[in-house]
N, C-alpha and C. Protein backbone atom coordinates (compact mmCIF):
# COMPACT_ATOMS: atom_id res chain seq x y z
N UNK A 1 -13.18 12.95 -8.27
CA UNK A 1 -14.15 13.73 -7.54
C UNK A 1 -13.79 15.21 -7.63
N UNK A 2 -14.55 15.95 -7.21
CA UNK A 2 -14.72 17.47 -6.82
C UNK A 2 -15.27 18.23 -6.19
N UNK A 3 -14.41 19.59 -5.74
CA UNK A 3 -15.45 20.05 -4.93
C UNK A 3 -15.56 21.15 -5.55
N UNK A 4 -16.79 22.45 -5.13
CA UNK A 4 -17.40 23.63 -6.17
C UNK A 4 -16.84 24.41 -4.91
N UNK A 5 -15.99 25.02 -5.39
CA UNK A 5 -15.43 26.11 -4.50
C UNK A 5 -16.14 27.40 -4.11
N UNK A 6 -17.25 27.26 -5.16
CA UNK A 6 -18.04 28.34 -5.05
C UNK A 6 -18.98 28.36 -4.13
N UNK A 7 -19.41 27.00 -3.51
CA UNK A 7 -20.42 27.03 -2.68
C UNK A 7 -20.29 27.07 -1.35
N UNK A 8 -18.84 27.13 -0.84
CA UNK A 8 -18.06 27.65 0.36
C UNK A 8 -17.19 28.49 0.31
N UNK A 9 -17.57 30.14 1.05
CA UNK A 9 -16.59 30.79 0.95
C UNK A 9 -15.10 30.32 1.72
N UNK A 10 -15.32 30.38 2.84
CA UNK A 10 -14.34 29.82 4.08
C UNK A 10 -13.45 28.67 3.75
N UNK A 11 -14.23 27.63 2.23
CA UNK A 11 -13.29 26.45 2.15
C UNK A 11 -12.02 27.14 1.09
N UNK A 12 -12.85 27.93 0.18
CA UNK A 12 -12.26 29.14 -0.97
C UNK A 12 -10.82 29.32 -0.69
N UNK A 13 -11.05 30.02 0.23
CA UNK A 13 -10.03 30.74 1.26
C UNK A 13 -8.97 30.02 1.87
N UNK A 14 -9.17 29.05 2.35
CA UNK A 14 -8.25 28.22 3.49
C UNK A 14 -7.64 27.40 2.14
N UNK A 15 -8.01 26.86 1.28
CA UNK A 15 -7.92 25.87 0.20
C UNK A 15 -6.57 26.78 -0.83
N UNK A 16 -6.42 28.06 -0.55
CA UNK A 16 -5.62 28.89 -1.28
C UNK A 16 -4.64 29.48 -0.45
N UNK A 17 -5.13 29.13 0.90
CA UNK A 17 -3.85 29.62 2.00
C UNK A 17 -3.12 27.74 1.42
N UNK A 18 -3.60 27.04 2.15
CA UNK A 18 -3.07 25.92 2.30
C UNK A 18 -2.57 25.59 0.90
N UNK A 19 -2.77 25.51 -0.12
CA UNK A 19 -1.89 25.40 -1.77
C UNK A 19 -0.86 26.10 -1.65
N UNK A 20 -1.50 27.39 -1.25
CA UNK A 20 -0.19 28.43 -1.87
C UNK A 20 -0.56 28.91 -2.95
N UNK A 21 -2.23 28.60 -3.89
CA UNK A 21 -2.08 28.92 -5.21
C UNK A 21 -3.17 29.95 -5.01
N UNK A 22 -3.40 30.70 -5.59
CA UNK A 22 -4.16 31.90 -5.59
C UNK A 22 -5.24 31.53 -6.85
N UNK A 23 -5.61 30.78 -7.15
CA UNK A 23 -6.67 30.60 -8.76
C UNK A 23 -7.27 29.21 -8.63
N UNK A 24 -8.51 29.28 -9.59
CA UNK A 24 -8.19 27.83 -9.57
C UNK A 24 -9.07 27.69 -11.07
N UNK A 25 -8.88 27.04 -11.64
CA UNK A 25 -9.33 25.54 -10.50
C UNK A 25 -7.61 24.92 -10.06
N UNK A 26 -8.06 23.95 -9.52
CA UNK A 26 -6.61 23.56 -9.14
C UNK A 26 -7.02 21.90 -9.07
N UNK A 27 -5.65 21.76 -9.53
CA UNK A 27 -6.24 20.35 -9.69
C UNK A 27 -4.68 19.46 -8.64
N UNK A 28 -5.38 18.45 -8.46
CA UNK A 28 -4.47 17.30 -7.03
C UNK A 28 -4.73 16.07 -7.78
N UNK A 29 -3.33 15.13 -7.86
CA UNK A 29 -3.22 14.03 -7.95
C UNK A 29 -2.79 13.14 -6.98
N UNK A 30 -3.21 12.57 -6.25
CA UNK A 30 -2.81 11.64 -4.99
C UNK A 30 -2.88 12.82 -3.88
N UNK A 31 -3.31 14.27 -3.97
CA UNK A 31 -3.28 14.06 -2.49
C UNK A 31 -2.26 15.62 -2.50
N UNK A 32 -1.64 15.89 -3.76
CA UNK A 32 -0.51 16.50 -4.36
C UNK A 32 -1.00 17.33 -5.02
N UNK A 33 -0.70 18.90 -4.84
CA UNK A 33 -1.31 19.81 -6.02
C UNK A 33 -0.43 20.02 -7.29
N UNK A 34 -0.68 19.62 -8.61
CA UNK A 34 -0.65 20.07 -10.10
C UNK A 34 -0.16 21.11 -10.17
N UNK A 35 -1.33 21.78 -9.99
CA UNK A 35 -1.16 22.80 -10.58
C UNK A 35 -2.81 23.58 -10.97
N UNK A 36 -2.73 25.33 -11.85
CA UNK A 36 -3.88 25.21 -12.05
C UNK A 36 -4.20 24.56 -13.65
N UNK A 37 -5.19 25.56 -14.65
CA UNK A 37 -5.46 25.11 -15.66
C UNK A 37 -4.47 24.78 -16.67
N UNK A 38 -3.55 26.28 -16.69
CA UNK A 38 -2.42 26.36 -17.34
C UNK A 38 -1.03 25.16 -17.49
N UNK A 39 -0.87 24.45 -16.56
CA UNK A 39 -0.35 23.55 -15.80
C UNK A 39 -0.92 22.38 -16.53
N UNK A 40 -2.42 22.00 -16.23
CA UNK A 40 -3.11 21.15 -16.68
C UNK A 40 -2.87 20.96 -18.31
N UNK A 41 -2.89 21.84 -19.08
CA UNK A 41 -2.94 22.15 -20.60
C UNK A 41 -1.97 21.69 -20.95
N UNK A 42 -0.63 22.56 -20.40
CA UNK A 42 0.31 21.87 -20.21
C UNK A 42 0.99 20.34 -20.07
N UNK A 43 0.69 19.88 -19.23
CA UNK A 43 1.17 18.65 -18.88
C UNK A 43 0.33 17.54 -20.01
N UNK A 44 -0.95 17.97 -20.72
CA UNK A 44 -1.85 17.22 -21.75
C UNK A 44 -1.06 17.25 -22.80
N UNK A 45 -0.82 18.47 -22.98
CA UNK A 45 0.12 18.46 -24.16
C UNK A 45 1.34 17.93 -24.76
N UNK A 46 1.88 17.97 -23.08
CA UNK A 46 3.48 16.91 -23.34
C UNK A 46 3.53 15.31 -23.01
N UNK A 47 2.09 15.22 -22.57
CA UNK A 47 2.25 13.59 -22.56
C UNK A 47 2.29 13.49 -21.12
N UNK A 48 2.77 14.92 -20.18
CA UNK A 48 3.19 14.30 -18.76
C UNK A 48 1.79 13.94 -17.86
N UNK A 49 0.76 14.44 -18.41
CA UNK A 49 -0.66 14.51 -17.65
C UNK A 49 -0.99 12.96 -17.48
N UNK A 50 -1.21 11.94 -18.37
CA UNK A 50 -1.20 10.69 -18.53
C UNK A 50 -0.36 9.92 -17.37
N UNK A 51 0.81 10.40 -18.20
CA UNK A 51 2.13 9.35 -17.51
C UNK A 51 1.94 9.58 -15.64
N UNK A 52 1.53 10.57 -15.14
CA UNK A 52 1.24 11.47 -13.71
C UNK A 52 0.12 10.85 -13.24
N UNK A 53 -1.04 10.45 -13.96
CA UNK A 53 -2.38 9.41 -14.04
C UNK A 53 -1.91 8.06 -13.51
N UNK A 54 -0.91 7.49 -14.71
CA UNK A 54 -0.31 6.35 -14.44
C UNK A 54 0.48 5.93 -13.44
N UNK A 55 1.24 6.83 -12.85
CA UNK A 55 1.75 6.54 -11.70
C UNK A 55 1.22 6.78 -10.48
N UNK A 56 0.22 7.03 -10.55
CA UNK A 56 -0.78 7.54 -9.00
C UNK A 56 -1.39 6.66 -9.18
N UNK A 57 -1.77 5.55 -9.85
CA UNK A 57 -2.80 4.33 -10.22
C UNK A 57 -2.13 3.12 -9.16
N UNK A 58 -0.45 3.39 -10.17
CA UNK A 58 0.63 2.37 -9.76
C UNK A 58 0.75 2.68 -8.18
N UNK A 59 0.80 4.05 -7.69
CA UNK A 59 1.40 4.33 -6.49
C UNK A 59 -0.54 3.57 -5.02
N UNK A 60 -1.16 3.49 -5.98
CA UNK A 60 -2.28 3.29 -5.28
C UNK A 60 -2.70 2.17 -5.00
N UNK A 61 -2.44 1.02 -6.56
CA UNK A 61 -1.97 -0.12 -5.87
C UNK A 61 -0.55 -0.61 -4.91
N UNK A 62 -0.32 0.11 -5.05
CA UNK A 62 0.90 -0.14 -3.93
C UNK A 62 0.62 -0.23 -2.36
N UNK A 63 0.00 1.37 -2.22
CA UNK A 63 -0.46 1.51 -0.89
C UNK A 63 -1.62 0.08 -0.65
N UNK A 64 -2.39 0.28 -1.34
CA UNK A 64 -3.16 -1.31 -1.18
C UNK A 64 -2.83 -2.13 -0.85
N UNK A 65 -1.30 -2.48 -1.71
CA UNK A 65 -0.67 -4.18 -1.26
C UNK A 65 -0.33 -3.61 0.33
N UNK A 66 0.34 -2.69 0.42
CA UNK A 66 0.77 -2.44 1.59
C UNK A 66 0.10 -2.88 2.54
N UNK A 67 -1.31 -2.09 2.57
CA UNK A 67 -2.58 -2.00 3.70
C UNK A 67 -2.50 -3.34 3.88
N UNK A 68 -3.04 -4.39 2.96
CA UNK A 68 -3.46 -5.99 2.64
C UNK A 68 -1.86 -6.57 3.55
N UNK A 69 -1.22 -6.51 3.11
CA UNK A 69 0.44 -6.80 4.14
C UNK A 69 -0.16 -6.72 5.60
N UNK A 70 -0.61 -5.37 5.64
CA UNK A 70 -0.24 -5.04 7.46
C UNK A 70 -1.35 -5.64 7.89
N UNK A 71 -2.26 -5.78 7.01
CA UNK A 71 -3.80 -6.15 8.18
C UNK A 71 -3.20 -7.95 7.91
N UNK A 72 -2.50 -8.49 7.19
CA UNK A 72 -2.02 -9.91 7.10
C UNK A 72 -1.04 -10.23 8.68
N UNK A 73 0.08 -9.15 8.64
CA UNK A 73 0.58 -9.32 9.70
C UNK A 73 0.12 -8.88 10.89
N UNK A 74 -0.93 -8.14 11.31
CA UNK A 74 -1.61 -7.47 12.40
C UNK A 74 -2.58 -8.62 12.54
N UNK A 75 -2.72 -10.10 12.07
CA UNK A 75 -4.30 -10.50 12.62
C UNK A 75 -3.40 -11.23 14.43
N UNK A 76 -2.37 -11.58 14.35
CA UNK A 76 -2.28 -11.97 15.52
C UNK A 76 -0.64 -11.13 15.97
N UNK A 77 -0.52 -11.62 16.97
CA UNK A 77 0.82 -11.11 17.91
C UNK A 77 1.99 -11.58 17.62
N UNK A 78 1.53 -12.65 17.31
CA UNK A 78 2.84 -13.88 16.54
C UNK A 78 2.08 -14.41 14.96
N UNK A 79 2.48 -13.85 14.31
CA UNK A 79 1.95 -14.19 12.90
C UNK A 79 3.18 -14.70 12.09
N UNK A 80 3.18 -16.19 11.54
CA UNK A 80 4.00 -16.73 10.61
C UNK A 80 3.84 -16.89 9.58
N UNK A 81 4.59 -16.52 8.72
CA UNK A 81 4.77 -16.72 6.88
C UNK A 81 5.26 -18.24 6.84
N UNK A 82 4.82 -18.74 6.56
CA UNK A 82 5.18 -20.37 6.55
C UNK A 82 5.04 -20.98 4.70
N UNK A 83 5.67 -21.98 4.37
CA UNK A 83 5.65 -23.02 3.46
C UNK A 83 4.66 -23.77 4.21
N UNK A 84 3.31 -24.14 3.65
CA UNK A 84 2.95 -25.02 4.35
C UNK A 84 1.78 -24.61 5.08
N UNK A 85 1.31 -25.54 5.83
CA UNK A 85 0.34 -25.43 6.89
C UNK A 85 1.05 -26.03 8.31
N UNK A 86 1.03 -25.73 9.79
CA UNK A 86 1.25 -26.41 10.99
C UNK A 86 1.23 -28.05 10.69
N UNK A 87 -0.27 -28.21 9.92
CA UNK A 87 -0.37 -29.72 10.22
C UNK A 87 0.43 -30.55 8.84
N UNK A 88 0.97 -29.62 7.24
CA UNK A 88 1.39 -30.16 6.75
C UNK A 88 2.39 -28.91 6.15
N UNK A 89 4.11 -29.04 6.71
CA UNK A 89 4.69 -28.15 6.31
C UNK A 89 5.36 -28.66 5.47
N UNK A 90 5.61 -27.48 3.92
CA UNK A 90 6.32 -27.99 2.52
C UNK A 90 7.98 -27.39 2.69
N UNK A 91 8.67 -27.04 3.55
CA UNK A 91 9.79 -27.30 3.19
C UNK A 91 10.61 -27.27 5.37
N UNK A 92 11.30 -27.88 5.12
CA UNK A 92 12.09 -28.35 6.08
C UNK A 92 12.20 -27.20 7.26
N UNK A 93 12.46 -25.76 7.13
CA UNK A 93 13.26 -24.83 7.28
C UNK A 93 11.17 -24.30 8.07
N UNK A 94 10.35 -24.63 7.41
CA UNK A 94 8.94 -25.00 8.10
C UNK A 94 9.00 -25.59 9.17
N UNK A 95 8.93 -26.82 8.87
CA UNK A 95 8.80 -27.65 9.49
C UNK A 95 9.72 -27.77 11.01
N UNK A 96 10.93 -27.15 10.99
CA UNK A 96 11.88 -26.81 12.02
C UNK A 96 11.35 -26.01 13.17
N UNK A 97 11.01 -24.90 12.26
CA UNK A 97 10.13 -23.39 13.27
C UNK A 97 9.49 -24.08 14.09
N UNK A 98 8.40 -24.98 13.06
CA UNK A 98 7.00 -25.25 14.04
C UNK A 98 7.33 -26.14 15.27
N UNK A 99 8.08 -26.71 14.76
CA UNK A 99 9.26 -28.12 15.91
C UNK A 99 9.63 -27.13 17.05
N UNK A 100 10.39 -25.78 16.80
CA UNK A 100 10.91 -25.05 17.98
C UNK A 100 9.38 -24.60 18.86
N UNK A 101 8.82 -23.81 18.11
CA UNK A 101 7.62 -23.66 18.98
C UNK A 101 6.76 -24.36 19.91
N UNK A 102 6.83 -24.96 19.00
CA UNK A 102 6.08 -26.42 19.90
C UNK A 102 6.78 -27.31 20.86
N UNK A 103 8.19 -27.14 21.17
CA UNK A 103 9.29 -27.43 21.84
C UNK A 103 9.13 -26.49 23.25
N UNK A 104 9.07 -25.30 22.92
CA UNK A 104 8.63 -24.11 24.24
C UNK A 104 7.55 -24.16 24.38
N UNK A 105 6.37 -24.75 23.85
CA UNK A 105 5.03 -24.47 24.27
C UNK A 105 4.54 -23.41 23.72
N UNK A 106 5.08 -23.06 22.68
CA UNK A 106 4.14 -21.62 22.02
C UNK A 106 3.21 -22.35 21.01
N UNK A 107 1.71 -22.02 21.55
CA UNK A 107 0.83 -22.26 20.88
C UNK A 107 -0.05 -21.34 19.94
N UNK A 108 0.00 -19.76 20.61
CA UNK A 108 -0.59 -19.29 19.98
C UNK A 108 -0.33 -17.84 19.04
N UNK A 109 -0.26 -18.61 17.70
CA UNK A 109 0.31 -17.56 16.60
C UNK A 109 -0.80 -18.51 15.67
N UNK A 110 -0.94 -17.35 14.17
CA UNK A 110 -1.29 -18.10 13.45
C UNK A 110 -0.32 -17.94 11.99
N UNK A 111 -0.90 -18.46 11.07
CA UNK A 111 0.10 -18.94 9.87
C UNK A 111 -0.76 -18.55 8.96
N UNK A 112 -0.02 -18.15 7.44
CA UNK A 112 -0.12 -17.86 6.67
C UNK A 112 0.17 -18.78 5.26
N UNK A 113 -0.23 -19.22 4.71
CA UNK A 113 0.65 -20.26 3.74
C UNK A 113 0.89 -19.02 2.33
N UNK A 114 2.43 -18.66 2.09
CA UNK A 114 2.46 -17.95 1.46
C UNK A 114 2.65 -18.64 -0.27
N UNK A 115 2.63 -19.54 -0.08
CA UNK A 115 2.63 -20.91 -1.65
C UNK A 115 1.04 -20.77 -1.96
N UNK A 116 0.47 -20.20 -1.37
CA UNK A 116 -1.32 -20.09 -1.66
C UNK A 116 -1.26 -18.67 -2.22
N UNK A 117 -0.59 -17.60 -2.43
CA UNK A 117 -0.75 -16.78 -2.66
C UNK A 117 0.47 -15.70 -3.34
N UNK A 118 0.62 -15.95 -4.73
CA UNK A 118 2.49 -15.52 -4.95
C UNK A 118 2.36 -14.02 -4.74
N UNK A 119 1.13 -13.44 -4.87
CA UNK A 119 1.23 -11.40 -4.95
C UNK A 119 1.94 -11.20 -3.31
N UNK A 120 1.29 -12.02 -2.33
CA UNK A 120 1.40 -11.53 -0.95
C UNK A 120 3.25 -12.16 -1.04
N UNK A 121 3.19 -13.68 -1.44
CA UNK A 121 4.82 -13.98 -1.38
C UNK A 121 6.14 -13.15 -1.77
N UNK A 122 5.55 -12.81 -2.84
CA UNK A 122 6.63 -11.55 -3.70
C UNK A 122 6.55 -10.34 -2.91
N UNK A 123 5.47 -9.48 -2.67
CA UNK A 123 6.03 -8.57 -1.82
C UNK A 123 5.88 -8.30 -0.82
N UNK A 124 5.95 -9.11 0.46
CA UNK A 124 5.94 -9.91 1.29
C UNK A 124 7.60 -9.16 1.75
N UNK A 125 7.93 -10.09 0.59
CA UNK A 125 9.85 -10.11 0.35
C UNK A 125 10.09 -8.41 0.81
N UNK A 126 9.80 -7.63 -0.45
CA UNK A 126 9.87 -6.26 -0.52
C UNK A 126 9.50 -5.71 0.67
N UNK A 127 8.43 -5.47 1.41
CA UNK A 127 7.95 -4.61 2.75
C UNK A 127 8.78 -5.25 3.81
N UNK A 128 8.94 -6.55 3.90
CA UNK A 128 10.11 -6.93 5.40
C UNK A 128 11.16 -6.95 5.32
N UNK A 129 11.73 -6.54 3.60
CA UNK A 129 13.58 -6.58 3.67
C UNK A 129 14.19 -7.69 3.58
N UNK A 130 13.34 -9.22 3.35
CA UNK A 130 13.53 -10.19 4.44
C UNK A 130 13.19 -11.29 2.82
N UNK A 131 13.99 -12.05 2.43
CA UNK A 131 13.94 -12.53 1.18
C UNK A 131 13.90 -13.90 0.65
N UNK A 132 13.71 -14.64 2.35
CA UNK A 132 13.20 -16.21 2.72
C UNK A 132 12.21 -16.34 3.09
N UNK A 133 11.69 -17.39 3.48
CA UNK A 133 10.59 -18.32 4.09
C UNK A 133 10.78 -19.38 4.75
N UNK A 134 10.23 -19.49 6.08
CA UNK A 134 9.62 -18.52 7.19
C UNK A 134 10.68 -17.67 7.43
C-alpha cells in the first residue's frame, strides 16, 4: 500500500518529524523505515531488498501463528492441550490429567486435540517453552 504525501500537508510534516528522514519517498517494511530511494536502489542492487521482503513475509507468518496460539489459548479460562479427546484420551499422561480433574470436580475447561493439528503442536512447543503434552 501507499500513501500520496502530497495530498496532506500536516501528514507531510509529522511523517518526517516522526522518521527522522527529511525526503521521500520513504519506504517501511513491517512497520520499519528503509530508507529513502537511494537506500531502495541500493538494497535492489545487493540482493538485500528481496532477502528484507523475505523475512517480513516469514516474520508475518509468525505473528499469525502467534495470534492463532493466543485466540487457541484465550477461548476458555482453563484451556488444555491434550492427546486425545476427554471422552477418548491417546496417551496415558492424558488420560491421568483428565482423571485429576474430574477427581476435584473441575468441569469446566475445554480441550484441544493437538494430534489433529501438527502446525499448532510444533509451535505450541516454541510460544510456551513447554516441550510435552498435556
Amino acid at each position: 500500500d501507499y500513501f500520496d504525501v502530497l495530498a496532506d500537508q500536516n501528514v507531510r510534516e509529522q511523517l518526517k518529524k516522526y522518521s527522522n528522514w527529511t525526503t521521500y519517498p520513504q519506504l517501511y517494511v513491517g512497520g520499519e523505515l528503509i530508507g529513502g530511494l537511494d537506500i531502495m536502489k541500493q538494497m535492489i542492487e545487493n540482493g538485500d531488498f528481496e532477502l528484507k521482503l523475505k523475512q517480513q513475509k516469514s516474520n508475518d507468518h509468525e505473528k499469525d501463528t502467534n495470534k492463532h496460539l493466543q485466540s487457541l489459548i484465550n477461548q476458555a479460562p482453563l484451556m488444555l492441550f491434550i492427546k486425545g479427546t476427554p471422552e477418548a484420551p491417546r496417551c496415558g499422561f492424558t488420560k491421568e490429567l483428565l482423571a485429576l480433574l474430574s477427581k476435584a470436580n473441575i468441569t469446566n475447561y475445554k480441550t484441544f486435540d493437538i494430534l489433529q493439528d501438527d502446525n499448532v503442536r510444533q509451535k505450541l512447543k516454541d510460544y510456551s517453552s513447554w516441550q510435552t503434552y498435556p
